[in-house]
PDB file of N, CA and C in Angstrom:
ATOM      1  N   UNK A   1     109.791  70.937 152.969  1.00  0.00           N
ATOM      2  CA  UNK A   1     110.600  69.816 152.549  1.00  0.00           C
ATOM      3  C   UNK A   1     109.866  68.533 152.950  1.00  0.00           C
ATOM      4  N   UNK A   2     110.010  67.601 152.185  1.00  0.00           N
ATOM      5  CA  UNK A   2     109.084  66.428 152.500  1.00  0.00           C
ATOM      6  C   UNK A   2     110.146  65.672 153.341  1.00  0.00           C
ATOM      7  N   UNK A   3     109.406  64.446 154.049  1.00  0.00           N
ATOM      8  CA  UNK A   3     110.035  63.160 155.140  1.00  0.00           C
ATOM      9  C   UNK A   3     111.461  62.422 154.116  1.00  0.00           C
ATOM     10  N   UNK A   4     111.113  62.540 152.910  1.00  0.00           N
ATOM     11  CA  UNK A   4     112.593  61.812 152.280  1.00  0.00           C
ATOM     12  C   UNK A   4     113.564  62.714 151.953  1.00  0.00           C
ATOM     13  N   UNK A   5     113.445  64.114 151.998  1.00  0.00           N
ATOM     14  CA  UNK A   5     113.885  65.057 151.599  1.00  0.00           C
ATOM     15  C   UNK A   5     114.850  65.135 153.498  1.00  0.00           C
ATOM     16  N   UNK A   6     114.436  64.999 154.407  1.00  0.00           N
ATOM     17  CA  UNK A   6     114.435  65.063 155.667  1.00  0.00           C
ATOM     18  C   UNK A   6     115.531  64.246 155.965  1.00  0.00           C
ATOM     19  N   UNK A   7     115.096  62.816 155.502  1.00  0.00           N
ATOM     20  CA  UNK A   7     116.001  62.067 155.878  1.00  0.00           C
ATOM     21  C   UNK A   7     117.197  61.714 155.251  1.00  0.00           C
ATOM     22  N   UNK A   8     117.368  61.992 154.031  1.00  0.00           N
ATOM     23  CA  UNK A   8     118.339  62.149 153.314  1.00  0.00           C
ATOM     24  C   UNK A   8     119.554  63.651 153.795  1.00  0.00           C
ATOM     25  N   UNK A   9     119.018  64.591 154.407  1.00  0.00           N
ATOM     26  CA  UNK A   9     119.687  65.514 154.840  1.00  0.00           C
ATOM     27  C   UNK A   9     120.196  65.129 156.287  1.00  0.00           C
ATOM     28  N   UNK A  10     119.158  64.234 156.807  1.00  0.00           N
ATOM     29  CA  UNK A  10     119.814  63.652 158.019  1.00  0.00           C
ATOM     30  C   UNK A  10     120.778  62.757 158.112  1.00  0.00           C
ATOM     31  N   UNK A  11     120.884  62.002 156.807  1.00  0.00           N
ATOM     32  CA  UNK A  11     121.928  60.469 156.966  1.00  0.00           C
ATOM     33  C   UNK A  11     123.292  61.516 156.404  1.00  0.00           C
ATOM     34  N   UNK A  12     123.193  62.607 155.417  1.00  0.00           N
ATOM     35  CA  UNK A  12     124.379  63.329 154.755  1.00  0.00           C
ATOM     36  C   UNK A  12     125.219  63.645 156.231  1.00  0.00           C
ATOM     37  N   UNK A  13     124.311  64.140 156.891  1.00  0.00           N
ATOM     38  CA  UNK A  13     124.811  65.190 158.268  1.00  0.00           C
ATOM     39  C   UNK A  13     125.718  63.839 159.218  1.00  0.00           C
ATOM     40  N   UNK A  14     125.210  62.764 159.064  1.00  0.00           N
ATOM     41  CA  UNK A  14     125.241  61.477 160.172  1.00  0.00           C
ATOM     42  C   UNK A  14     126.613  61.514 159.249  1.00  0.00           C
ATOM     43  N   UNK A  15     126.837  61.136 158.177  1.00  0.00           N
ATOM     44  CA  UNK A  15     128.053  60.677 157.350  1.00  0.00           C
ATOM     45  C   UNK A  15     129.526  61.535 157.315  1.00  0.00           C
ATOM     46  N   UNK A  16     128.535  62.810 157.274  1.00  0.00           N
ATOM     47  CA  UNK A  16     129.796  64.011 157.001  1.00  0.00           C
ATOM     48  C   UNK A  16     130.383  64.379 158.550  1.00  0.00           C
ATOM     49  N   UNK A  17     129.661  63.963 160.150  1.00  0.00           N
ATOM     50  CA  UNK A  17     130.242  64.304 161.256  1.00  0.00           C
ATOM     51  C   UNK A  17     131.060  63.428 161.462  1.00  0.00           C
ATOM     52  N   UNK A  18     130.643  61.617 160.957  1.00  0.00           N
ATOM     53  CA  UNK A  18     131.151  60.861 161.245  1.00  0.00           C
ATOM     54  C   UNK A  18     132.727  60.890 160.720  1.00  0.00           C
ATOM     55  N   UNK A  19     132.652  61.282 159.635  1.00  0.00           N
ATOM     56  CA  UNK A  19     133.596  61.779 158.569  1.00  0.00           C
ATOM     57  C   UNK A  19     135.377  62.335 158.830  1.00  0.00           C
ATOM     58  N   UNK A  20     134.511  63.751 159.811  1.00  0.00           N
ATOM     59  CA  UNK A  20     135.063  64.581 160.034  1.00  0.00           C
ATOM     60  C   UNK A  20     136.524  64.238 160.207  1.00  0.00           C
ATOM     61  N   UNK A  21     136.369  63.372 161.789  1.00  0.00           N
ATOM     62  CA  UNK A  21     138.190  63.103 162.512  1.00  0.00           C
ATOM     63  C   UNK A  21     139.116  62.438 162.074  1.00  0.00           C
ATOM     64  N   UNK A  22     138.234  61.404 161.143  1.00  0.00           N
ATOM     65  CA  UNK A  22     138.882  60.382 160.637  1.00  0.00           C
ATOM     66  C   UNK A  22     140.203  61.059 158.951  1.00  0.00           C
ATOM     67  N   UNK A  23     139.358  61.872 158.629  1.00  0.00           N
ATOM     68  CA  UNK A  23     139.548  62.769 157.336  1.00  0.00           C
ATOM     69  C   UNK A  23     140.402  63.945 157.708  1.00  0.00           C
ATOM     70  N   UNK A  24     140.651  64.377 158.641  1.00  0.00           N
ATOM     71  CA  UNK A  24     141.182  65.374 159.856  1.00  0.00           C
ATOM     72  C   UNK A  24     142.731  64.831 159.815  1.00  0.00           C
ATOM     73  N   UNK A  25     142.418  63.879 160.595  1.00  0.00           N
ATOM     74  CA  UNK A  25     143.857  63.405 161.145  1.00  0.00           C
ATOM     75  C   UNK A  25     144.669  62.894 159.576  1.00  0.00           C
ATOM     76  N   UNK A  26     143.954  62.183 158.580  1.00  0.00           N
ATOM     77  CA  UNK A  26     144.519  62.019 157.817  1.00  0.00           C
ATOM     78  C   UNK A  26     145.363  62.953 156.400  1.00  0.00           C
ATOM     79  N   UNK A  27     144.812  64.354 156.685  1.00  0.00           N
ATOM     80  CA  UNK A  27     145.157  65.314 156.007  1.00  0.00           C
ATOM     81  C   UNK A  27     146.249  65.631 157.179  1.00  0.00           C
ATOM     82  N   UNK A  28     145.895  66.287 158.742  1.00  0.00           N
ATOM     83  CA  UNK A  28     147.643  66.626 158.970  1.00  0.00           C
ATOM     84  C   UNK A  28     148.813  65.918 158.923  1.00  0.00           C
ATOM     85  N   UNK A  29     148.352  64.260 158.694  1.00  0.00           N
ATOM     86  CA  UNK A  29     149.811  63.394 158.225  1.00  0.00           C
ATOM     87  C   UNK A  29     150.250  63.714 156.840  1.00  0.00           C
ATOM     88  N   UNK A  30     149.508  63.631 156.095  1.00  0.00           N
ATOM     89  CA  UNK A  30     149.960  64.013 155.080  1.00  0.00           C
ATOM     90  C   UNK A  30     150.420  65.566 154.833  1.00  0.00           C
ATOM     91  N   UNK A  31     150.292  66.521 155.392  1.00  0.00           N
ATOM     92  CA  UNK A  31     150.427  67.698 155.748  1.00  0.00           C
ATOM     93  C   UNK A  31     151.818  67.857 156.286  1.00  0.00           C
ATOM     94  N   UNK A  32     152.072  66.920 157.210  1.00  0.00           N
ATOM     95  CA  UNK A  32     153.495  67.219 157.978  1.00  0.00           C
ATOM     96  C   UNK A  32     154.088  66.477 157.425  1.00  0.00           C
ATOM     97  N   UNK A  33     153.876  65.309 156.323  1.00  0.00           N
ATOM     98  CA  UNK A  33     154.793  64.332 155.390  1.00  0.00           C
ATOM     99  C   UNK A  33     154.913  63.381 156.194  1.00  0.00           C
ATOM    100  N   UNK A  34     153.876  62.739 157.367  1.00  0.00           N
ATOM    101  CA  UNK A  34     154.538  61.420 158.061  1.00  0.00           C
ATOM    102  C   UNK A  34     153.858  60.318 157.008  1.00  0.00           C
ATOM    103  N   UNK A  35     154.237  59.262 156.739  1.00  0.00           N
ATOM    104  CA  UNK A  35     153.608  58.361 156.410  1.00  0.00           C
ATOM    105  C   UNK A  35     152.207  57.958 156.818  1.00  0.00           C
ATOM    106  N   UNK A  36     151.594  57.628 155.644  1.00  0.00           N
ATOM    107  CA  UNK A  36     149.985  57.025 156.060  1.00  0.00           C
ATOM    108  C   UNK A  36     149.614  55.701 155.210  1.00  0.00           C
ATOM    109  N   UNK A  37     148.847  55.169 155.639  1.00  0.00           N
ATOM    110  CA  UNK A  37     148.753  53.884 154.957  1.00  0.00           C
ATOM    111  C   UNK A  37     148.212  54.494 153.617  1.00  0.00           C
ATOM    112  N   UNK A  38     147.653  54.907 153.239  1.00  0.00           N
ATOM    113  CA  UNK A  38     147.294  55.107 151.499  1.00  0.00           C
ATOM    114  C   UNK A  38     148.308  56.020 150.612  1.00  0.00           C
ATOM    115  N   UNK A  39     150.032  55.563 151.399  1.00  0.00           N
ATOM    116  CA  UNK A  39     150.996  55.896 150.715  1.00  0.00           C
ATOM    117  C   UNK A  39     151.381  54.966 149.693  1.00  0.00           C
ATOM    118  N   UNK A  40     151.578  53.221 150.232  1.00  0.00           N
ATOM    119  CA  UNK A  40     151.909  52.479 148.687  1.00  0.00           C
ATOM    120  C   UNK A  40     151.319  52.544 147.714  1.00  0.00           C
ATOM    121  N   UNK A  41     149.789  53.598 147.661  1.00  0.00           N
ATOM    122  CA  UNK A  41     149.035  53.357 146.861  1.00  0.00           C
ATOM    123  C   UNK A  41     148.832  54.968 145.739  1.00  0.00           C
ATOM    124  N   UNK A  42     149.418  55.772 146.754  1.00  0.00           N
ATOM    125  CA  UNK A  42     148.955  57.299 146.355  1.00  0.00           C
ATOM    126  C   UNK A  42     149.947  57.545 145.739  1.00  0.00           C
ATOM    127  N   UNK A  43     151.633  56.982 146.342  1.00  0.00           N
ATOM    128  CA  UNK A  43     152.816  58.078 146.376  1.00  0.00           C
ATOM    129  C   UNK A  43     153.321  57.928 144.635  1.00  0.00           C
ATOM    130  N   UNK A  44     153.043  56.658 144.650  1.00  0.00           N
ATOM    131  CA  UNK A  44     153.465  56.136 143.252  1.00  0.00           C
ATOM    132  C   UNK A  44     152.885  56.809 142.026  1.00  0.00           C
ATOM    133  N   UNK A  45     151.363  57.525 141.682  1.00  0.00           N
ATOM    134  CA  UNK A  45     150.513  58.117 141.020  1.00  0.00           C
ATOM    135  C   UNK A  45     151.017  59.627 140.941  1.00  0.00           C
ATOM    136  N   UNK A  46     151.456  60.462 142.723  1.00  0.00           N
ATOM    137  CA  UNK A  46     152.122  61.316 142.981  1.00  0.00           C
ATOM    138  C   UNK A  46     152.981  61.565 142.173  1.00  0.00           C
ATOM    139  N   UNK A  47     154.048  60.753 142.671  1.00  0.00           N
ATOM    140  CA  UNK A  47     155.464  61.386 141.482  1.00  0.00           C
ATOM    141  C   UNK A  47     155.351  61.040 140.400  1.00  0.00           C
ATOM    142  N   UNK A  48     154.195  60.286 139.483  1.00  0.00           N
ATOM    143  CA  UNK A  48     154.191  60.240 137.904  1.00  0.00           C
ATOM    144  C   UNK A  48     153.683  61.830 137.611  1.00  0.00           C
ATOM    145  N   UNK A  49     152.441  61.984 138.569  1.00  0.00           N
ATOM    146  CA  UNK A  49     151.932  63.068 138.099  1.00  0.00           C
ATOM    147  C   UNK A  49     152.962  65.020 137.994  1.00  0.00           C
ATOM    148  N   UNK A  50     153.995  64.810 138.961  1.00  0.00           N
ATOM    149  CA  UNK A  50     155.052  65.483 139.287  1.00  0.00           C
ATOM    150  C   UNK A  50     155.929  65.381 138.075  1.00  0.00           C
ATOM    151  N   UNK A  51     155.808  64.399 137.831  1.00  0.00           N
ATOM    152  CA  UNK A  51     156.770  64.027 136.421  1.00  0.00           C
ATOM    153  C   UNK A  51     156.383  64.343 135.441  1.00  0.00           C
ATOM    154  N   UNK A  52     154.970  64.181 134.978  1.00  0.00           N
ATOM    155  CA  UNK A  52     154.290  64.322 133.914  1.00  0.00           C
ATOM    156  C   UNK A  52     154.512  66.137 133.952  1.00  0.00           C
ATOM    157  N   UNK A  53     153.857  66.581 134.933  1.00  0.00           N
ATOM    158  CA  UNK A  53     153.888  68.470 134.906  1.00  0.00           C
ATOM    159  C   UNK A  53     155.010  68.823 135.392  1.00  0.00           C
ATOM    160  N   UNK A  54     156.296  68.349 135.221  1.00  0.00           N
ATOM    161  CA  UNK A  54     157.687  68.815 135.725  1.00  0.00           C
ATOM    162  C   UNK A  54     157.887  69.527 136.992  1.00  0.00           C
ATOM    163  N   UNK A  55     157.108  69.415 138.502  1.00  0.00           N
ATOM    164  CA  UNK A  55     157.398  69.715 139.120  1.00  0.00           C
ATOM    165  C   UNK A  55     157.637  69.032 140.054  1.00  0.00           C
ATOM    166  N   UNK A  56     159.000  70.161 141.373  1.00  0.00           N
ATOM    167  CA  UNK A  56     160.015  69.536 141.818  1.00  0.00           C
ATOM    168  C   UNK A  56     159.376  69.505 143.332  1.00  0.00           C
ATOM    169  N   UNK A  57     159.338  68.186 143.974  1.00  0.00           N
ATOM    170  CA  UNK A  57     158.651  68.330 144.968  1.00  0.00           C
ATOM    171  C   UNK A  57     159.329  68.878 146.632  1.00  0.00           C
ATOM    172  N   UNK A  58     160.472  68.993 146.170  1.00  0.00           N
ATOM    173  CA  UNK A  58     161.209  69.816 147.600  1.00  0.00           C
ATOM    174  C   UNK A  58     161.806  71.119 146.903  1.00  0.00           C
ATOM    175  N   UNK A  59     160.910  71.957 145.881  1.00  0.00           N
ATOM    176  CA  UNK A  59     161.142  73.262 145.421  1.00  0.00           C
ATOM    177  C   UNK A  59     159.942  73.952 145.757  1.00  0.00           C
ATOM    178  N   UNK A  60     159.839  75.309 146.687  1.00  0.00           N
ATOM    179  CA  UNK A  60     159.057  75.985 146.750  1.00  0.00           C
ATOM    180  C   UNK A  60     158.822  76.913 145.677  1.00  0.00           C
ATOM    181  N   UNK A  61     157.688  77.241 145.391  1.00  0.00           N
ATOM    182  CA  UNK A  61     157.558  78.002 144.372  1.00  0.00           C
ATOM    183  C   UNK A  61     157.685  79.806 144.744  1.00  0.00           C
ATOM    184  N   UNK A  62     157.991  80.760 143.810  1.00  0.00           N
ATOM    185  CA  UNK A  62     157.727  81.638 144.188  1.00  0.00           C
ATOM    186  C   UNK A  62     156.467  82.362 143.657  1.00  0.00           C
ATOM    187  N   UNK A  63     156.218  83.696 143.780  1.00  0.00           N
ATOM    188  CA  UNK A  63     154.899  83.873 143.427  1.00  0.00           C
ATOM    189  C   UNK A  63     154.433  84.146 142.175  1.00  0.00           C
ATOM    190  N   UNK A  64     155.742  84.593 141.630  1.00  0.00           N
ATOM    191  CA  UNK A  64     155.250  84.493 139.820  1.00  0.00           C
ATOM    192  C   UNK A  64     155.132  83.151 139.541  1.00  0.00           C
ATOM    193  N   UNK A  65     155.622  82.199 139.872  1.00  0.00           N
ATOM    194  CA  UNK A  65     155.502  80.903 139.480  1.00  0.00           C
ATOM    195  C   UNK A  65     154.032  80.456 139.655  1.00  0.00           C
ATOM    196  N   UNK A  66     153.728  80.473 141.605  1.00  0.00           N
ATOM    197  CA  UNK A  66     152.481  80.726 141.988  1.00  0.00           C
ATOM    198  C   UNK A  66     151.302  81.372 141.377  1.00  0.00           C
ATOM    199  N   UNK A  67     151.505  82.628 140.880  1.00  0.00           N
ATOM    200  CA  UNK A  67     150.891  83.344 140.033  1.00  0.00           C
ATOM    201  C   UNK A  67     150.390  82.682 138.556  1.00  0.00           C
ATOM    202  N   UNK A  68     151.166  82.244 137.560  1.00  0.00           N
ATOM    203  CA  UNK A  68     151.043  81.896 136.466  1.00  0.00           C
ATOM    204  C   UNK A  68     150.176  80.503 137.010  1.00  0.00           C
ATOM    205  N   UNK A  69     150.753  79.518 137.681  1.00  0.00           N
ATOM    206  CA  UNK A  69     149.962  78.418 138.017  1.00  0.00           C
ATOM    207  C   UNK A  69     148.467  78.833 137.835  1.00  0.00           C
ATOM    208  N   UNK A  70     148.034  79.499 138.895  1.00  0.00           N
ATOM    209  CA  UNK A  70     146.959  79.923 139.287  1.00  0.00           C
ATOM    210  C   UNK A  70     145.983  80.046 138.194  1.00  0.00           C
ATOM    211  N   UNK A  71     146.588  81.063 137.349  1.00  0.00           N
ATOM    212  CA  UNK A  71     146.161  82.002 136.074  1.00  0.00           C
ATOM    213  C   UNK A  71     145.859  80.408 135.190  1.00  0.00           C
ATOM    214  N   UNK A  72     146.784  79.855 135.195  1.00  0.00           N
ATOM    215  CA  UNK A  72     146.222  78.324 134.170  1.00  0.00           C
ATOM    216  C   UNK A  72     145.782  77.712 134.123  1.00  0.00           C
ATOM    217  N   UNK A  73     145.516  77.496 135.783  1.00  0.00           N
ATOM    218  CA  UNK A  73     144.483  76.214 136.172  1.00  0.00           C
ATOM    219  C   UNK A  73     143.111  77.490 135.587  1.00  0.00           C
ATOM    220  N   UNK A  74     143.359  78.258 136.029  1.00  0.00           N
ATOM    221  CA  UNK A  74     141.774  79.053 135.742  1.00  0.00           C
ATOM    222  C   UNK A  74     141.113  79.015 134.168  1.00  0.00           C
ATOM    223  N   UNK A  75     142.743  79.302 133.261  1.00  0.00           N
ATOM    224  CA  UNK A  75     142.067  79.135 131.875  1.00  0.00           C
ATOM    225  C   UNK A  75     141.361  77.895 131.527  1.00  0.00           C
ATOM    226  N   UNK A  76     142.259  76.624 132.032  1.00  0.00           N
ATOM    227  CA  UNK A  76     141.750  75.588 131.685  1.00  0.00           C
ATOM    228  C   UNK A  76     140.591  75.027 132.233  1.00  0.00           C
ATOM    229  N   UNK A  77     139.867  75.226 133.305  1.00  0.00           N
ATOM    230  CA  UNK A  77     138.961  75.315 134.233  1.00  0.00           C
ATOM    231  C   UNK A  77     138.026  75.784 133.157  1.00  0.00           C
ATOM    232  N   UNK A  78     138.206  76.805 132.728  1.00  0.00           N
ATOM    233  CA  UNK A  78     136.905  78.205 131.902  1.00  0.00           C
ATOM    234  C   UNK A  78     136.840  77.365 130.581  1.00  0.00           C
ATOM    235  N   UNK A  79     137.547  76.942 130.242  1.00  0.00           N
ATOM    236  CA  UNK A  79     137.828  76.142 128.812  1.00  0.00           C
ATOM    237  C   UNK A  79     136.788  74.940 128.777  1.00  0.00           C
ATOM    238  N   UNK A  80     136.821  73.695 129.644  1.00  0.00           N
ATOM    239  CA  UNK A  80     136.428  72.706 130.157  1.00  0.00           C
ATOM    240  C   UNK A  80     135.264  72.967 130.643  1.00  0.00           C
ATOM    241  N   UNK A  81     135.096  74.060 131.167  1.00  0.00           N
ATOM    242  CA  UNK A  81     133.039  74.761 131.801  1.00  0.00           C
ATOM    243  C   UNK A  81     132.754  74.865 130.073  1.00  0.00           C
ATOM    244  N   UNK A  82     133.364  75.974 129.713  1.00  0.00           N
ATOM    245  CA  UNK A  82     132.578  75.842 128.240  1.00  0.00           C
ATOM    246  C   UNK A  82     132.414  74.979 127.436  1.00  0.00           C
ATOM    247  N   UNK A  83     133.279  74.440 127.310  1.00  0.00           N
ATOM    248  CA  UNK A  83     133.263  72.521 126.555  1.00  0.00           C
ATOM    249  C   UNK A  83     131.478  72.032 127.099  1.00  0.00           C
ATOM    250  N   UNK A  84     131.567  71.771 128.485  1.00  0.00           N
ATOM    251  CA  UNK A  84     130.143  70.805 128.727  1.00  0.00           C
ATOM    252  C   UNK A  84     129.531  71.951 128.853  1.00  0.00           C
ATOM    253  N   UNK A  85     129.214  73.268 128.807  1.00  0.00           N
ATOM    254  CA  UNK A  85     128.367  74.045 128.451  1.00  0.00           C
ATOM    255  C   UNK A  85     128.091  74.116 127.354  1.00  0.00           C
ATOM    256  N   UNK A  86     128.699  73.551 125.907  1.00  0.00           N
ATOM    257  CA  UNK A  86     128.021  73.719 124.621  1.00  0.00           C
ATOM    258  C   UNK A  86     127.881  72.691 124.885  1.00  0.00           C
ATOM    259  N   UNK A  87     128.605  71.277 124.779  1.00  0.00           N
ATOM    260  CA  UNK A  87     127.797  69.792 125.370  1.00  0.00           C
ATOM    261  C   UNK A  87     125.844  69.564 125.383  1.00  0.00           C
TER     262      UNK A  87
END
């Protein structure tokens, strides 16, 4: 590997440790539902997008529900690879 090849793997490593706690703590707030500051900005996008795909955000799903989800994101996923694969 060459010296720019080097240091570019070194500043990724410097960025992604630095990264870590800050990105940490901000996923278990949002995790346990406490408020975080990039709520006036997120929550609002949130429940359009909840709205838009009709789901209920204090309804757990069960696993056929879970199941089919799964199964759709995958078709559409495989759909969208093949799209920019003939691209």
């Amino acid at each position: 590997m060459s010296a720019n090849g080097w240091l570019q793997f070194a500043i990724f490593s410097v960025i992604l440790l630095a990264s870590v706690r800050p990105v940490g703590i901000y996923f278990a707030r949002v995790l346990e539902g406490e408020r975080t500051w990039l709520d006036p900005i997120l929550r609002p996008i949130e429940r359009f997008i909840y709205k838009l795909c009709g789901v209920k955000a204090d309804h757990e799903m069960n696993w056929r529900e879970y199941a089919y989800s799964v199964l759709g994101i995958s078709a559409v996923s495989m759909v969208v690879t093949y799209g920019f694969q003939r691209l």
